[in-house]
Protein backbone atom coordinates (compact mmCIF):
# COMPACT_ATOMS: atom_id res chain seq x y z
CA UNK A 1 0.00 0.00 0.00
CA UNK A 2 2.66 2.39 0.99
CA UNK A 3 4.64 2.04 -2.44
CA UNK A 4 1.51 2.92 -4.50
CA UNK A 5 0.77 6.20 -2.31
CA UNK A 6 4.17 6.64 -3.16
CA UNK A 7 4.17 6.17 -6.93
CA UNK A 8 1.22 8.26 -6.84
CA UNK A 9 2.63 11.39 -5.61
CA UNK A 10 5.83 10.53 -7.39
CA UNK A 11 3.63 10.30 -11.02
CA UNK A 12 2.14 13.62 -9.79
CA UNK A 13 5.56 15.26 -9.90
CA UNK A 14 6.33 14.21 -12.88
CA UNK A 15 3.24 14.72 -14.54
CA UNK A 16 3.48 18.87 -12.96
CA UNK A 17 7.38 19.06 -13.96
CA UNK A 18 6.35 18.46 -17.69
CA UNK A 19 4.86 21.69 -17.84
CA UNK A 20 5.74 23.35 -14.71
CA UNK A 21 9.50 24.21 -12.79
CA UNK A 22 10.13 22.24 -10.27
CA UNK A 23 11.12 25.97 -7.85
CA UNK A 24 7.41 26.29 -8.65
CA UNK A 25 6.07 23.48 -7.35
CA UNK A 26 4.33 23.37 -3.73
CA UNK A 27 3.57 19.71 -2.35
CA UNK A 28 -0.27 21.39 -2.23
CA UNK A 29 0.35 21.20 -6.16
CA UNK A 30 1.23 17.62 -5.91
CA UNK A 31 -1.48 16.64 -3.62
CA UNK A 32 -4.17 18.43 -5.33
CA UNK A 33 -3.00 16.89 -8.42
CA UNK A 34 -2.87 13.06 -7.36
CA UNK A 35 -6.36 13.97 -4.91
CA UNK A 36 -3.96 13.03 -1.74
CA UNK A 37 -3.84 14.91 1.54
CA UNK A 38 -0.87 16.43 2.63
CA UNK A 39 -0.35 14.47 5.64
CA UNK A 40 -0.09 11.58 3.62
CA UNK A 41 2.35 13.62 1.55
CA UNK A 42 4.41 14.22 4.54
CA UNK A 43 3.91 10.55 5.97
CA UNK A 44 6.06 9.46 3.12
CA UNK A 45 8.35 11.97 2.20
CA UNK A 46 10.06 15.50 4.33
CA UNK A 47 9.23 17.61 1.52
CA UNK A 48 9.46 17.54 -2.46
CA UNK A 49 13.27 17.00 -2.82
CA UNK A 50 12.98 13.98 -0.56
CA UNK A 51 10.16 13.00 -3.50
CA UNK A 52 12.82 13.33 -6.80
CA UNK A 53 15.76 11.77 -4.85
CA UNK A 54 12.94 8.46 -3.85
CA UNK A 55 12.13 8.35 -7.98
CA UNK A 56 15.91 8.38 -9.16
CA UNK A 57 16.67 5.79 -6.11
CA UNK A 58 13.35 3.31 -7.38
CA UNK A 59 15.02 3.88 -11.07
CA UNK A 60 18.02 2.94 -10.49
CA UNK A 61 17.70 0.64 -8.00
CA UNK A 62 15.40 -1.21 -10.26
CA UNK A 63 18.34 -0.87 -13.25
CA UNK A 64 20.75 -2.12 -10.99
CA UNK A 65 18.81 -5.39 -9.57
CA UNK A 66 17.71 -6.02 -13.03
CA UNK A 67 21.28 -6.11 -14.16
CA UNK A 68 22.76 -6.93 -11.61
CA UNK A 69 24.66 -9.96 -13.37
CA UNK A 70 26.40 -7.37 -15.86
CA UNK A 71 28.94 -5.34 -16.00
CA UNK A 72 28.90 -2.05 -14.83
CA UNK A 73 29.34 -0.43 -17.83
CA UNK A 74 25.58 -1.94 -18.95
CA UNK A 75 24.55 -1.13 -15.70
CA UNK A 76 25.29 2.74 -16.21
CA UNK A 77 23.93 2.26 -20.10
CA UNK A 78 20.54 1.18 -18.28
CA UNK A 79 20.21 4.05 -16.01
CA UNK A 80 21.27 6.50 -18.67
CA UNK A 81 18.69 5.22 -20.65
CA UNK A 82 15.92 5.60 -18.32
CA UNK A 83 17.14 9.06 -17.50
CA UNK A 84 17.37 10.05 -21.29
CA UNK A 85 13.50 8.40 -21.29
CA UNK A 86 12.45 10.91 -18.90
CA UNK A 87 14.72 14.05 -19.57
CA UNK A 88 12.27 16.65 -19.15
CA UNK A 89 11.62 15.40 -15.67
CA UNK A 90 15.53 14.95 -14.73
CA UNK A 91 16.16 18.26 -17.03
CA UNK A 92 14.26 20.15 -14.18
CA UNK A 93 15.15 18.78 -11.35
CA UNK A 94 18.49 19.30 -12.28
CA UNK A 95 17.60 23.20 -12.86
CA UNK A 96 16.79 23.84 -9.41
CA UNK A 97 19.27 25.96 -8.00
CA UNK A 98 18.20 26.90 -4.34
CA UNK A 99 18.98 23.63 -3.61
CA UNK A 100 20.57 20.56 -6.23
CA UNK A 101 19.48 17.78 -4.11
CA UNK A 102 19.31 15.78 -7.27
CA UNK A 103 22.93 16.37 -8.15
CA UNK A 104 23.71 15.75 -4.78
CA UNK A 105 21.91 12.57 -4.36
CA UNK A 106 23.73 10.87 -7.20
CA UNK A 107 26.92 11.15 -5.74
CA UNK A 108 26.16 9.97 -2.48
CA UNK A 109 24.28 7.67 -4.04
CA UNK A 110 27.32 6.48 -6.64
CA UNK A 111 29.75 6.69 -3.20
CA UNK A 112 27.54 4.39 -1.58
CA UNK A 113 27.33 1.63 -4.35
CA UNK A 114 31.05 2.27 -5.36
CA UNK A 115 32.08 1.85 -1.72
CA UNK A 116 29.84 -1.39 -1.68
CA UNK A 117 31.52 -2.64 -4.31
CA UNK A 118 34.89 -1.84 -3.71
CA UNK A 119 34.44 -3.62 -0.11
CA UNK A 120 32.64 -6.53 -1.50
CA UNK A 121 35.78 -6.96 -4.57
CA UNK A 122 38.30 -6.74 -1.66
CA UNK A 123 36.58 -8.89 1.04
CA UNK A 124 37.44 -6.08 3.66
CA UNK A 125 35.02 -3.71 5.86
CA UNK A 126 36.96 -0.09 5.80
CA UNK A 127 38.31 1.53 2.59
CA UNK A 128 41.78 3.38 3.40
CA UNK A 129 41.56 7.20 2.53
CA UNK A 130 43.19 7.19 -0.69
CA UNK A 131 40.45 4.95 -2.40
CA UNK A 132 38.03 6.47 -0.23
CA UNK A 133 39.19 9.75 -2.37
CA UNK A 134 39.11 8.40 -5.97
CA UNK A 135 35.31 6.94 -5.26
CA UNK A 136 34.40 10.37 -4.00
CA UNK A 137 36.51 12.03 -6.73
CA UNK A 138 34.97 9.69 -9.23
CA UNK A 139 31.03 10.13 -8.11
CA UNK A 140 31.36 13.52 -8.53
CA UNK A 141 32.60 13.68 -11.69
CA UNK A 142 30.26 11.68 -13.24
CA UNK A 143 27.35 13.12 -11.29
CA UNK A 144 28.11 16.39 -12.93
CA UNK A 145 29.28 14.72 -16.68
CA UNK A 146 26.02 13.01 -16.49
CA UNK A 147 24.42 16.44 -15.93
CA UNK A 148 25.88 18.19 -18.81
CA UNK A 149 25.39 15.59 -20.75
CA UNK A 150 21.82 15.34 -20.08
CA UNK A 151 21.03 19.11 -20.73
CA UNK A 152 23.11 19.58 -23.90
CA UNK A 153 21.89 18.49 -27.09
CA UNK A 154 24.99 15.79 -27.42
CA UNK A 155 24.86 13.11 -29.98
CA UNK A 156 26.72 10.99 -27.68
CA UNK A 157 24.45 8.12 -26.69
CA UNK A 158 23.61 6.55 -23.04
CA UNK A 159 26.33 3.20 -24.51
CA UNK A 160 28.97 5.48 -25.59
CA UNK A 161 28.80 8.11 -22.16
CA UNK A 162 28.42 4.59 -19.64
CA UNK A 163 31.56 3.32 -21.93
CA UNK A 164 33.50 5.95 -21.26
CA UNK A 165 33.01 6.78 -18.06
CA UNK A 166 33.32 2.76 -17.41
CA UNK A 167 36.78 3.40 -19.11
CA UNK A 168 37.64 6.31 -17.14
CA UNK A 169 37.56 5.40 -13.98
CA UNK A 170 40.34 4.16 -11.49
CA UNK A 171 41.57 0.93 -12.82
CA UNK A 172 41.19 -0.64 -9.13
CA UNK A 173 37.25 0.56 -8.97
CA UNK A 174 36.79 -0.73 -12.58
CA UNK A 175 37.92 -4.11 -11.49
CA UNK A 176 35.74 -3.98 -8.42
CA UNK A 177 32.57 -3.57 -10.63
CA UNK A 178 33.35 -6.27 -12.68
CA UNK A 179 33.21 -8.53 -9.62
């Protein structure tokens, strides 16, 4: 039950973002839109941010089960895919500037799964600070390559940007998300 009040304020969103900033947007908008109450608005989510960063997170995490027997450069194609599927939605939630929480959320999100995987690849429990660097280093450079990449008008396709970020990262994480 809780997931489908969920997808239905999350649908609501992205129905209102089509046509409509997301700065704009007041959770009474979403509500009113999906016929919810706000209490059940704010039983689910803190506020409107928390709503984008729970869609990208159910994307993704979806991608990632689904493939979760690939390799990570398939992975990436899969989530760029999706993203590229619904750009006008990711387009503005990436425009809002008093506070990026989209941006943000994909590289903690990316430090979490990269930190996962490096510790899983390794068999050990605490990363040391350099590798602890190049995930964080990493995350946020292809949080914000993904950005640009998504609001330009770049031929470059969601294979050839997963390749070559795949390509371009630390050779030690690379081997990690092969394992």
């Amino acid at each position: 039950m809780g997931d489908y009040t969920k997808w239905r304020f999350a649908n609501a969103l992205i129905d209102i973002m089509l046509h409509k900033p997301f700065e704009k947007i007041t959770v009474k908008d979403i509500c009113d839109h999906c016929h919810e109450r706000r209490q059940g608005f704010y039983y689910h989510f803190r506020d409107k941010y928390d709503l984008v960063t729970w869609i990208y997170y159910q994307d993704a995490s979806q991608i990632i089960e689904t493939h979760k027997d690939e390799s990570w450069d398939v992975v990436l194609e899969k989530i760029f895919e999706n993203m590229l599927k619904h750009k006008s939605f990711y387009r503005n939630a990436f425009e809002e500037n008093s506070q990026n929480v989209l941006i943000d959320y994909l590289v903690e999100h990316d430090i979490l799964i990269y930190e996962k995987k490096f510790k899983e690849s390794m068999q050990i429990k605490k990363l040391d600070a350099s590798l602890t660097f190049a995930i964080k280093y990493h995350a946020y450079a292809c949080a914000n390559i993904f950005k640009n990449w998504l609001n330009s008008e770049s031929n470059t396709s969601p294979k050839e940007l997963a390749t070559m970020m795949f390509l371009n990262m630390l050779t030690q994480l690379r081997e990690a998300t092969l394992k």
